[in-house]
PDB file of N, CA and C in Angstrom:
ATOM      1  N   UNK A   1     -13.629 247.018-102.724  1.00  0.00           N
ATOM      2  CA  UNK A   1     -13.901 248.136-101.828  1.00  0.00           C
ATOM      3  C   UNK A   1     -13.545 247.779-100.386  1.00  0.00           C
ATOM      4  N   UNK A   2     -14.382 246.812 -99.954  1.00  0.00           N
ATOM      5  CA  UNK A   2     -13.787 246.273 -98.997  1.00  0.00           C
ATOM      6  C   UNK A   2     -12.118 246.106 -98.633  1.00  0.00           C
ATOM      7  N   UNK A   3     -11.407 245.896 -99.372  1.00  0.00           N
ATOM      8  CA  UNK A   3     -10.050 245.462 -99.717  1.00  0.00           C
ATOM      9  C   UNK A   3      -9.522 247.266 -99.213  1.00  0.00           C
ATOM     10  N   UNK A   4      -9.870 247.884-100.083  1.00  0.00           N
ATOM     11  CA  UNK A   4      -9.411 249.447 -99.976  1.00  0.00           C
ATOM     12  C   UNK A   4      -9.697 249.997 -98.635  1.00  0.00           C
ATOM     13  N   UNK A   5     -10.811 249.534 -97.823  1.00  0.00           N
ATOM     14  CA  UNK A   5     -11.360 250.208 -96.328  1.00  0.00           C
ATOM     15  C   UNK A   5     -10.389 249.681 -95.381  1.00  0.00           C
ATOM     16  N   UNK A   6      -9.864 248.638 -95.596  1.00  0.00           N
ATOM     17  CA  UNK A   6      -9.176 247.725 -94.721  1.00  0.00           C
ATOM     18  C   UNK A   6      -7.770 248.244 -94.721  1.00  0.00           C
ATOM     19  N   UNK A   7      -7.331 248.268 -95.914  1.00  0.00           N
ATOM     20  CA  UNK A   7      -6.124 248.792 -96.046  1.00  0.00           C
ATOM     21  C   UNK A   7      -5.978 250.572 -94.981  1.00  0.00           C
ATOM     22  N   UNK A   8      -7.040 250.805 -95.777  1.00  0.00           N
ATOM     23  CA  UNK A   8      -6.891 252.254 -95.311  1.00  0.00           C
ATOM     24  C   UNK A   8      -7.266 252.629 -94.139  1.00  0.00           C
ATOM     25  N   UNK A   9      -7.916 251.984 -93.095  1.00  0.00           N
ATOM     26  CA  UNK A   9      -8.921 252.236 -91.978  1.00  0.00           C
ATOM     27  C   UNK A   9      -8.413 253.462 -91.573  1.00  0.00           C
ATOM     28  N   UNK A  10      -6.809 253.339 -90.890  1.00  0.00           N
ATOM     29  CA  UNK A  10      -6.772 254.764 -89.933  1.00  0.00           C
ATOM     30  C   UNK A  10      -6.754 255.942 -90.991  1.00  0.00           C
ATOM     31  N   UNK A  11      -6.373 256.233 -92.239  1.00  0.00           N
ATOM     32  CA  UNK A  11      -6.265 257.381 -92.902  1.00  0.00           C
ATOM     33  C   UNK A  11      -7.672 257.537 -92.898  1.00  0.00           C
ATOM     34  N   UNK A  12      -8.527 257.018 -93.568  1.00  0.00           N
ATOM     35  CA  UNK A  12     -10.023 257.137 -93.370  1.00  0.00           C
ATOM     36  C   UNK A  12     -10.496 257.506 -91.893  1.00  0.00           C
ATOM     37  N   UNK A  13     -10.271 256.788 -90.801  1.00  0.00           N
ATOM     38  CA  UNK A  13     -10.292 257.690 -89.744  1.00  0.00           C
ATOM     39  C   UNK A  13      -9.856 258.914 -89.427  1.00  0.00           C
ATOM     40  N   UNK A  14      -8.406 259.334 -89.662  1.00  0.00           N
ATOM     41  CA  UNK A  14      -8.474 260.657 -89.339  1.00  0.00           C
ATOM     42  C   UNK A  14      -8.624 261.731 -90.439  1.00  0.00           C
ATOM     43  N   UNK A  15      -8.838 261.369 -91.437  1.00  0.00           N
ATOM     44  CA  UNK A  15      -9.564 262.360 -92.754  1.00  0.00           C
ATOM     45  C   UNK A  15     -10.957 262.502 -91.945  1.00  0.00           C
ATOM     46  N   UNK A  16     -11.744 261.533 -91.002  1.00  0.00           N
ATOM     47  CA  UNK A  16     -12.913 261.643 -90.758  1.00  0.00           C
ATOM     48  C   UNK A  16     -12.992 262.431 -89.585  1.00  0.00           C
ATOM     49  N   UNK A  17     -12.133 262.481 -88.584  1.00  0.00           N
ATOM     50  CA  UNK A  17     -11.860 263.017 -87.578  1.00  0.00           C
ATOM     51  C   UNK A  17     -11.440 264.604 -88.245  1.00  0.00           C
ATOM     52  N   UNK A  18     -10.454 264.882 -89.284  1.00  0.00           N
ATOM     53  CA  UNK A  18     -10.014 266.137 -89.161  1.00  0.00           C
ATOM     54  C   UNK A  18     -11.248 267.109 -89.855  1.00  0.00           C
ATOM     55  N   UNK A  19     -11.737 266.390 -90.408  1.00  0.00           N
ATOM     56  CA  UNK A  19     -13.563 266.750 -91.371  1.00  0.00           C
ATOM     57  C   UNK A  19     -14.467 267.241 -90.038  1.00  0.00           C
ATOM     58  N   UNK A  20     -14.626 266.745 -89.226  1.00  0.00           N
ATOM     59  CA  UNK A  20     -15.368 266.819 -87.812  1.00  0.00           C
ATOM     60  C   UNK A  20     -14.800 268.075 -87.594  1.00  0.00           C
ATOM     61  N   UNK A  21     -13.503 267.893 -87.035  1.00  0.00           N
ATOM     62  CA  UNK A  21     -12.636 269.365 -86.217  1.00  0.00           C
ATOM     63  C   UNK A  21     -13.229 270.410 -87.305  1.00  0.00           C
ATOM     64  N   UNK A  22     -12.490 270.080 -88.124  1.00  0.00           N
ATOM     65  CA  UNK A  22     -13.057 271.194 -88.884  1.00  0.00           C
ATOM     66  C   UNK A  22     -13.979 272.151 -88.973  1.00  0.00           C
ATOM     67  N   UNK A  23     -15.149 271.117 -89.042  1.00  0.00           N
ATOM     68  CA  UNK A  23     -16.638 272.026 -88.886  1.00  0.00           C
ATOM     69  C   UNK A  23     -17.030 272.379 -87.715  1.00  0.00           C
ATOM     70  N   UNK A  24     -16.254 272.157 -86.625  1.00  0.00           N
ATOM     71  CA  UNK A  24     -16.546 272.148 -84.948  1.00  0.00           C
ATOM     72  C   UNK A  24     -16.116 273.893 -85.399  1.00  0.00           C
ATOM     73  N   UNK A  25     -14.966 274.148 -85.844  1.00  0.00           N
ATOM     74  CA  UNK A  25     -14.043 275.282 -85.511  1.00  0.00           C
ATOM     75  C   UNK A  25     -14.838 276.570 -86.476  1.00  0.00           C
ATOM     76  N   UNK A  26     -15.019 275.900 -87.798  1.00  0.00           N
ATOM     77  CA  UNK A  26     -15.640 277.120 -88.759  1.00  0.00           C
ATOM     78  C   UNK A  26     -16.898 277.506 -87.928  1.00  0.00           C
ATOM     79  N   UNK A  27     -17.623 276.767 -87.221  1.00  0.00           N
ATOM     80  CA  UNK A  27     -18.843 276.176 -86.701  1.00  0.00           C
ATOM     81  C   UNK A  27     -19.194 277.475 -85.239  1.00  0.00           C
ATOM     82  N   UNK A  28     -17.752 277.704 -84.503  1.00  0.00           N
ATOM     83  CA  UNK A  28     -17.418 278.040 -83.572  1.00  0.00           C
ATOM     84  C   UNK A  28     -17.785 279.422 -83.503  1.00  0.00           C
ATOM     85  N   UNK A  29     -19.126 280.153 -83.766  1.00  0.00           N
ATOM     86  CA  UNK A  29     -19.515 281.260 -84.001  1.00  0.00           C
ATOM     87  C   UNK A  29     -19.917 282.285 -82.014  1.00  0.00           C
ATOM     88  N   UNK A  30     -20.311 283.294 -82.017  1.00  0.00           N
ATOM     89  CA  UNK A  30     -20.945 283.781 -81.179  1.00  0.00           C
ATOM     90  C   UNK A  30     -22.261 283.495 -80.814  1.00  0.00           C
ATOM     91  N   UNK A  31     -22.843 283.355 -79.838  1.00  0.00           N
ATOM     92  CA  UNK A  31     -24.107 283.267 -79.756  1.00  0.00           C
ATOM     93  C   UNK A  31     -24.478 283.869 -78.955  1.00  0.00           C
ATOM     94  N   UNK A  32     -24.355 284.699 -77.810  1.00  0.00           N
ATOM     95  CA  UNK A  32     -24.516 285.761 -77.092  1.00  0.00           C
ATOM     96  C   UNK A  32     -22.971 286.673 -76.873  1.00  0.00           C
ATOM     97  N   UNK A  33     -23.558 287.574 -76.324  1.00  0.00           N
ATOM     98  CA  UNK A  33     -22.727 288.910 -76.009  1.00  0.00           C
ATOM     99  C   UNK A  33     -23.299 290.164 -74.749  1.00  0.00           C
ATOM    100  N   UNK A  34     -22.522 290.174 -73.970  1.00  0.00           N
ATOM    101  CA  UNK A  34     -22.545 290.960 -72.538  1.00  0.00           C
ATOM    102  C   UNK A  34     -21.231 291.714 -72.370  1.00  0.00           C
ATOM    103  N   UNK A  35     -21.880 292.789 -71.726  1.00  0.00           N
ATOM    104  CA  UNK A  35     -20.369 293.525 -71.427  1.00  0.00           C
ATOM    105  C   UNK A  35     -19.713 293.249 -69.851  1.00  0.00           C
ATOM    106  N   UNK A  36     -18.896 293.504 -69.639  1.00  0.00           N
ATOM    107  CA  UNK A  36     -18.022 292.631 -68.568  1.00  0.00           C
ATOM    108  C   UNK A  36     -17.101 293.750 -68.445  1.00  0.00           C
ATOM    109  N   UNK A  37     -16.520 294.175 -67.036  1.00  0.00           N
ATOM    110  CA  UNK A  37     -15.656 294.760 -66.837  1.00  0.00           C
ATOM    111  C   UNK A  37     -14.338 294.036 -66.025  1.00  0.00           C
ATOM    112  N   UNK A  38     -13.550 295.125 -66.712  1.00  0.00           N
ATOM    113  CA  UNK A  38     -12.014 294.342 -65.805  1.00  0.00           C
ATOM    114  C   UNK A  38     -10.874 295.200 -65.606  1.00  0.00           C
ATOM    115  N   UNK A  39     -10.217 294.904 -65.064  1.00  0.00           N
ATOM    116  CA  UNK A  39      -8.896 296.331 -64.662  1.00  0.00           C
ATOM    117  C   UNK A  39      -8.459 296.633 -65.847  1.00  0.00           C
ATOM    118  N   UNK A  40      -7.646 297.566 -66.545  1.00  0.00           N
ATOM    119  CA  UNK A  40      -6.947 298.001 -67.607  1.00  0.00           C
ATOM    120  C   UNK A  40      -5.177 297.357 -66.688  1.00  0.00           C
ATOM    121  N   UNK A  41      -4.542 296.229 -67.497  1.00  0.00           N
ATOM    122  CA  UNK A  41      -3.061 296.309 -66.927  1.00  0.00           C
ATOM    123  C   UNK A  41      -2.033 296.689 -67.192  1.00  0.00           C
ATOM    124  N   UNK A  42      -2.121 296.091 -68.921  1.00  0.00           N
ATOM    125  CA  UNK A  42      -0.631 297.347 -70.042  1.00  0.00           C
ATOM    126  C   UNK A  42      -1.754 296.948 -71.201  1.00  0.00           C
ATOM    127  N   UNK A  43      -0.315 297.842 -71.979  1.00  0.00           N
ATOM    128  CA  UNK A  43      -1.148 298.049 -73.414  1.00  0.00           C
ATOM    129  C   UNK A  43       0.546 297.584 -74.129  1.00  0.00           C
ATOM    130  N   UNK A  44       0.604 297.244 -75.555  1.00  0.00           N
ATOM    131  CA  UNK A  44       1.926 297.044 -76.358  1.00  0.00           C
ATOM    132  C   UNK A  44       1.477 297.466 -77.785  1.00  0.00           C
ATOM    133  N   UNK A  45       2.237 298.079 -78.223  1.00  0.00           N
ATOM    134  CA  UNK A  45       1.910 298.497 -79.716  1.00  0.00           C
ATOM    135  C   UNK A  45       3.164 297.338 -80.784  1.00  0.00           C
ATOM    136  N   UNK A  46       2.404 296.607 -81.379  1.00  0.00           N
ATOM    137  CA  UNK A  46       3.335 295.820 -81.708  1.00  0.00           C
ATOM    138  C   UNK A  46       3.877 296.483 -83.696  1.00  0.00           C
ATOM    139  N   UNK A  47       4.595 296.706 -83.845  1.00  0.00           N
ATOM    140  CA  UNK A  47       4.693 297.883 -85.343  1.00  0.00           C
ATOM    141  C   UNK A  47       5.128 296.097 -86.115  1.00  0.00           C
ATOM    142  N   UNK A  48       4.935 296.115 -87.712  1.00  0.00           N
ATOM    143  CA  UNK A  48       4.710 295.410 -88.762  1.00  0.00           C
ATOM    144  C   UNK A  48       5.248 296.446 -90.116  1.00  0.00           C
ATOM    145  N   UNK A  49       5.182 295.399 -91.263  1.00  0.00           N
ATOM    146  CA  UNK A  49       5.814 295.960 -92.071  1.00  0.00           C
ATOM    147  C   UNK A  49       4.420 296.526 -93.032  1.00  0.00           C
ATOM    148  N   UNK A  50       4.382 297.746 -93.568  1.00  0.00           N
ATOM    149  CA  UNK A  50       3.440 297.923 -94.316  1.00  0.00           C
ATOM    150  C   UNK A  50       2.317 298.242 -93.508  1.00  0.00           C
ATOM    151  N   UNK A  51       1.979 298.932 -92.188  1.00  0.00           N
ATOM    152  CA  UNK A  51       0.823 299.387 -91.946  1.00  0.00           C
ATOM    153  C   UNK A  51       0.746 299.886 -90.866  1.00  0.00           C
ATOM    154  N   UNK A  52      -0.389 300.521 -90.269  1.00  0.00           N
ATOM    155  CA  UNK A  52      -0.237 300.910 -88.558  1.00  0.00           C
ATOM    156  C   UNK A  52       0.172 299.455 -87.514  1.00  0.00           C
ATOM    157  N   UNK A  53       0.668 299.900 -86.449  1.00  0.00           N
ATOM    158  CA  UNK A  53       0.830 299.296 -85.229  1.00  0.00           C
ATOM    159  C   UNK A  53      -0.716 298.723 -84.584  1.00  0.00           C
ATOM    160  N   UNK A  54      -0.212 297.157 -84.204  1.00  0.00           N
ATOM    161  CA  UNK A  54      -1.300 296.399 -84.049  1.00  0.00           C
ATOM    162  C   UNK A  54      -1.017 296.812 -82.423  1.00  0.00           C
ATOM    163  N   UNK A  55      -2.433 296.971 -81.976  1.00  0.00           N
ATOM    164  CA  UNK A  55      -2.398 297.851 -80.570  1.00  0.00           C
ATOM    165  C   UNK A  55      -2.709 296.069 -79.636  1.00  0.00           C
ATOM    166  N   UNK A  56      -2.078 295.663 -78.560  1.00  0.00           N
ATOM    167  CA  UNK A  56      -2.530 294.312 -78.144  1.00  0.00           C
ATOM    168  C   UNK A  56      -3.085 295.115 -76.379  1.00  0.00           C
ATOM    169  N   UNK A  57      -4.130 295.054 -75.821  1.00  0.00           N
ATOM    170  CA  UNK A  57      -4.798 295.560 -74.668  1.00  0.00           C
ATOM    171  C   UNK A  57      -4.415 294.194 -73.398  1.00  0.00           C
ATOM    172  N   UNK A  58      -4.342 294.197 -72.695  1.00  0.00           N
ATOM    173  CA  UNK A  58      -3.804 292.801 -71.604  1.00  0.00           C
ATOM    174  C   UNK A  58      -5.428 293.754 -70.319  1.00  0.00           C
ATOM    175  N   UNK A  59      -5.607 293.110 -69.683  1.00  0.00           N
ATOM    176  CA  UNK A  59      -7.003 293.543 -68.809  1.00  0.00           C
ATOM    177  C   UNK A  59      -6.772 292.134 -67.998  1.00  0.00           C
ATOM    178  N   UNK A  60      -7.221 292.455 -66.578  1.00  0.00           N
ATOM    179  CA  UNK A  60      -7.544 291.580 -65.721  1.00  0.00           C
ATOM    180  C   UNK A  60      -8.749 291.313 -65.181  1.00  0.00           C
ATOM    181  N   UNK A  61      -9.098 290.430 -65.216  1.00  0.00           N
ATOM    182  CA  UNK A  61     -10.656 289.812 -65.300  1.00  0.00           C
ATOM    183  C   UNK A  61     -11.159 289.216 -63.632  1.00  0.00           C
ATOM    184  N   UNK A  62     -12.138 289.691 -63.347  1.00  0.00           N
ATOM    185  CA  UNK A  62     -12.272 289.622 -61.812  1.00  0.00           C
ATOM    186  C   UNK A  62     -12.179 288.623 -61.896  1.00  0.00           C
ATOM    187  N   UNK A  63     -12.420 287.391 -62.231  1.00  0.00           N
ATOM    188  CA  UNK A  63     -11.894 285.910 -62.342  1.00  0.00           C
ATOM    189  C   UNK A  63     -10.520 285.421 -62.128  1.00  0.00           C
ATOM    190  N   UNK A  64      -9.842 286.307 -61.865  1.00  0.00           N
ATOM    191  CA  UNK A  64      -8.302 286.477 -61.866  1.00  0.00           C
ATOM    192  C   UNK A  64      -7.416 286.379 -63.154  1.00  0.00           C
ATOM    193  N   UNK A  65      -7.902 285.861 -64.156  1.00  0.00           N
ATOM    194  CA  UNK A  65      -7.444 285.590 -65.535  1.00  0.00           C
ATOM    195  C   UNK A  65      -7.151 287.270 -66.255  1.00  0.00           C
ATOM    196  N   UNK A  66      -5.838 287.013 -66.715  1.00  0.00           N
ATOM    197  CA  UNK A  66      -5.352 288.276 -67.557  1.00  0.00           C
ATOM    198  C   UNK A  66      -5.757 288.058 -69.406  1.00  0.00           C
ATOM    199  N   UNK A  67      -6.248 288.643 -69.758  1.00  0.00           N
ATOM    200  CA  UNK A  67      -6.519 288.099 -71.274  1.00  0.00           C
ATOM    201  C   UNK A  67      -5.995 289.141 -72.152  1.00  0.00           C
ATOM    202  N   UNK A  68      -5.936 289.291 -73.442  1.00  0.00           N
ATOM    203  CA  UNK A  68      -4.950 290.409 -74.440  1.00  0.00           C
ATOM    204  C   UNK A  68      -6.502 290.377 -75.431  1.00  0.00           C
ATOM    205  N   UNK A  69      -6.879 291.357 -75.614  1.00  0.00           N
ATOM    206  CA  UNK A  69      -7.675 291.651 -77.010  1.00  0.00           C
ATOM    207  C   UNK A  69      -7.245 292.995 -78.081  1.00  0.00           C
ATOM    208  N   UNK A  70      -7.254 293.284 -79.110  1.00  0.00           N
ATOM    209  CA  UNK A  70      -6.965 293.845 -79.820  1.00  0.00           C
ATOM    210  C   UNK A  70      -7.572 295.105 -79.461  1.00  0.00           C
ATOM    211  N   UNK A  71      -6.956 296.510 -79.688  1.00  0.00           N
ATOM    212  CA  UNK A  71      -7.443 297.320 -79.554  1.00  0.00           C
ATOM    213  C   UNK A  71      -7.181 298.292 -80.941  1.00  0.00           C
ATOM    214  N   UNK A  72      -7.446 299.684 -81.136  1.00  0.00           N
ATOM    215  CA  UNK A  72      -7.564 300.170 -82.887  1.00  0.00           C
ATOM    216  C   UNK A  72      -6.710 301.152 -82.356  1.00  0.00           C
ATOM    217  N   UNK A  73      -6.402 301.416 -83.983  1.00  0.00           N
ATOM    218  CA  UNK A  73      -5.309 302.459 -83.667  1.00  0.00           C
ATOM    219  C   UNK A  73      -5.787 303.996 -83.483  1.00  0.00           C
ATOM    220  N   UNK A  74      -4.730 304.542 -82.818  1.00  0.00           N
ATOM    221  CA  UNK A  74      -5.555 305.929 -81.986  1.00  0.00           C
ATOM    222  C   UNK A  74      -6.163 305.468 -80.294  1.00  0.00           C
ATOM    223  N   UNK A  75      -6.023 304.105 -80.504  1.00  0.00           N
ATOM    224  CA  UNK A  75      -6.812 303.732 -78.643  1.00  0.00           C
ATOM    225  C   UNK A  75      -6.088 304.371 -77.875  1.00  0.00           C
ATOM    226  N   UNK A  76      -5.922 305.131 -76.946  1.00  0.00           N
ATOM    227  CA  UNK A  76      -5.907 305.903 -75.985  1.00  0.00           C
ATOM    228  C   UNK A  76      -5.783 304.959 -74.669  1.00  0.00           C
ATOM    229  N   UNK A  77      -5.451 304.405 -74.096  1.00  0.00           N
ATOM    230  CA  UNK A  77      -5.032 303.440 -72.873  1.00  0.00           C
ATOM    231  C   UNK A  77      -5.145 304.365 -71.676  1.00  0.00           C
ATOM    232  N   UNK A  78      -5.894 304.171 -70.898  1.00  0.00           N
ATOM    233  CA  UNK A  78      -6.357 304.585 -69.266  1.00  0.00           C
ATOM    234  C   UNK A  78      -5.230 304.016 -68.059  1.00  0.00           C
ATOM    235  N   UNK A  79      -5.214 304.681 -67.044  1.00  0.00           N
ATOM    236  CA  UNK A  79      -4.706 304.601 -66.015  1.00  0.00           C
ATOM    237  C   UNK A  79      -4.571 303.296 -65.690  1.00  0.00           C
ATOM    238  N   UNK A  80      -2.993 302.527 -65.432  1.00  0.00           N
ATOM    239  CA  UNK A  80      -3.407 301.410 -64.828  1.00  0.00           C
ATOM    240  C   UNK A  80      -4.015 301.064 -63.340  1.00  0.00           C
ATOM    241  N   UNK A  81      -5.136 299.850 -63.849  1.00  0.00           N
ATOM    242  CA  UNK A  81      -5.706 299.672 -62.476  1.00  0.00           C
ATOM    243  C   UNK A  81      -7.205 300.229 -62.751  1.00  0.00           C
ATOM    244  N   UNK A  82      -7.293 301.498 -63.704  1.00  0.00           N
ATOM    245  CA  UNK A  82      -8.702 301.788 -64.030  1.00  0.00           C
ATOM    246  C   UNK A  82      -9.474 300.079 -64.859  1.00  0.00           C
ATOM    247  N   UNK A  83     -11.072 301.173 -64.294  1.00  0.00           N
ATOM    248  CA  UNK A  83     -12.120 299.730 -65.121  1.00  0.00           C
ATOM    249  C   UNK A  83     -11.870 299.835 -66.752  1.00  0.00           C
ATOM    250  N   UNK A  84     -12.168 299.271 -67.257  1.00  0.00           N
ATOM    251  CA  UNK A  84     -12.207 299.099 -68.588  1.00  0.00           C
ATOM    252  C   UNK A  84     -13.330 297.975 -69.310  1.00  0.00           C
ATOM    253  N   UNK A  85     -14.112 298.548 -69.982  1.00  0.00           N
ATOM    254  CA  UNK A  85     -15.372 297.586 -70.420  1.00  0.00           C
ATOM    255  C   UNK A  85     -14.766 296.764 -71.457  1.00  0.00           C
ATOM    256  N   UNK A  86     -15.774 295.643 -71.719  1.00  0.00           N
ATOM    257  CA  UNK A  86     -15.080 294.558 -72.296  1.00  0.00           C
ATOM    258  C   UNK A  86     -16.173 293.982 -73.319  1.00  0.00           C
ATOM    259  N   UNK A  87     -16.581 293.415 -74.411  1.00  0.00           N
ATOM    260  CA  UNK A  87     -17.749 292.435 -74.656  1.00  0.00           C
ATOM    261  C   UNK A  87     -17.231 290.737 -74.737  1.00  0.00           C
ATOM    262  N   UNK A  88     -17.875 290.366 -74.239  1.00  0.00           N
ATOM    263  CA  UNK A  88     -17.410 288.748 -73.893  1.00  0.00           C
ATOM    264  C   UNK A  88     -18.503 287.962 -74.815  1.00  0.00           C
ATOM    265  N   UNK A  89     -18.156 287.671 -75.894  1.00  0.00           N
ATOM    266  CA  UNK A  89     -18.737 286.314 -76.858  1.00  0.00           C
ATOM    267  C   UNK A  89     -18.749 285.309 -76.393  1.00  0.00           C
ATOM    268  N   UNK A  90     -20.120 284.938 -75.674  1.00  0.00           N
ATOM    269  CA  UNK A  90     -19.968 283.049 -75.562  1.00  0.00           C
ATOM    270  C   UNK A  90     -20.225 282.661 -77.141  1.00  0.00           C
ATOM    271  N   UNK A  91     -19.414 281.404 -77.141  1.00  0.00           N
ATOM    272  CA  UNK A  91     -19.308 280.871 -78.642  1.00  0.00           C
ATOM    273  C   UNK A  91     -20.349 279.356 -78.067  1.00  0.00           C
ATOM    274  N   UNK A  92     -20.374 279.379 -79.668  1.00  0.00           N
ATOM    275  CA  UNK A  92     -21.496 277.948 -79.952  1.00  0.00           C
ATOM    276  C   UNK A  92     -20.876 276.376 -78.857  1.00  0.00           C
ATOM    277  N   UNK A  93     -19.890 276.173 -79.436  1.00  0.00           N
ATOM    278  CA  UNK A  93     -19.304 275.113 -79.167  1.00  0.00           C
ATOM    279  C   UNK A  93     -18.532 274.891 -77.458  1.00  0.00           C
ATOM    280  N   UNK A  94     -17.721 275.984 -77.260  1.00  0.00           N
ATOM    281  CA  UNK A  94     -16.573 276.109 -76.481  1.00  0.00           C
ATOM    282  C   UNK A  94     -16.267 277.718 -75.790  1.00  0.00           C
ATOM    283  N   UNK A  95     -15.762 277.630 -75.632  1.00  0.00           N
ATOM    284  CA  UNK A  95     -14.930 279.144 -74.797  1.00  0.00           C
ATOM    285  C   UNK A  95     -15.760 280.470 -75.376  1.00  0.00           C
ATOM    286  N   UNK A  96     -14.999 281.235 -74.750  1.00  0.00           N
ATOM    287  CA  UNK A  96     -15.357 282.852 -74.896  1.00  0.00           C
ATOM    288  C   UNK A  96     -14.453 283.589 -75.758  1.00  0.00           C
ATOM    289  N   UNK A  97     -14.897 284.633 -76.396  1.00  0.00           N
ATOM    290  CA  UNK A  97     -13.853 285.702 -76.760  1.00  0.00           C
ATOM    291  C   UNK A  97     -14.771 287.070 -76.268  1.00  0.00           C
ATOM    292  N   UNK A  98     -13.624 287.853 -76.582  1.00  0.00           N
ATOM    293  CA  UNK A  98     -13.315 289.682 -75.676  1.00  0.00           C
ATOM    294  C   UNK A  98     -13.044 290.265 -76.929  1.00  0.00           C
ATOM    295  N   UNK A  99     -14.011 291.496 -76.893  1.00  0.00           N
ATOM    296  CA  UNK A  99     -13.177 292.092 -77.483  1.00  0.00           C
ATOM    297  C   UNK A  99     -13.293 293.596 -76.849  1.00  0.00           C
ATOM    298  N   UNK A 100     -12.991 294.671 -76.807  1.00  0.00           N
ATOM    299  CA  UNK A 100     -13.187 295.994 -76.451  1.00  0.00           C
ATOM    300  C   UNK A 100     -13.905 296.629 -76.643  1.00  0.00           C
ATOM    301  N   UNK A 101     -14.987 297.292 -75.874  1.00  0.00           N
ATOM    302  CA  UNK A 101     -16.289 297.867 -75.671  1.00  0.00           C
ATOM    303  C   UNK A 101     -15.876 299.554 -75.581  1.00  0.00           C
ATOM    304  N   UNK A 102     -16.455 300.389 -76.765  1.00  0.00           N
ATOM    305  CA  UNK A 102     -16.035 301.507 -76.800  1.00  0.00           C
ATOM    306  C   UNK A 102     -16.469 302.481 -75.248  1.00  0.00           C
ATOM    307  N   UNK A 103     -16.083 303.837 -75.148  1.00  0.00           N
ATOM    308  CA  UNK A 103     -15.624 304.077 -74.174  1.00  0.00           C
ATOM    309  C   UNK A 103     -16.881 304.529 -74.077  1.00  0.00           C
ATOM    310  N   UNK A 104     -17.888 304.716 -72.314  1.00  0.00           N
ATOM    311  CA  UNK A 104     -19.305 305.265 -72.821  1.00  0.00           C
ATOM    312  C   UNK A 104     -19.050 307.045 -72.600  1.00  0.00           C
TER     313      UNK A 104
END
């Protein structure tokens, strides 16, 4: 056994390392949610084979950061420069996600 650990150390390391990532990422859930507003900047309808057009929303975030979240089909896109509500997922681990907060 010994003989086999030795041989193998780094594969055993990063089988152990990619086992870790792994569960970091499945792991990587929501844990709160707030709504957040930000400019409306473009919208792109991106068309695919076999179904409606995936609608991609781009918004500018008073933070200065431009971000893209998905929007549904039939979304209706506002004036550029108008507000546009947002819900912002802090996640468990790491970063945020957005997604689009219906219209009130």
């Amino acid at each position: 056994m010994r003989d086999f650990v030795r041989r193998n150390r780094n594969v055993l390391i990063f089988v152990c390392l990619g086992a870790a990532l792994m569960g970091v990422w499945f792991t990587n859930e929501p844990v709160s949610t707030q709504i957040v507003e930000g400019r409306f900047a473009r919208w792109a309808a991106i068309s695919h084979q076999g179904g409606p057009p995936l609608v991609k929303v781009f918004v500018d975030l008073p933070d200065g950061q431009t971000i893209m979240v998905e929007g549904w089909n039939g979304w209706q896109p506002p004036a550029t420069g108008d507000v546009i509500s947002l819900y912002e997922h802090s996640l468990l681990w790491f970063g945020e996600n957005y997604s689009l907060a219906p219209a009130r």
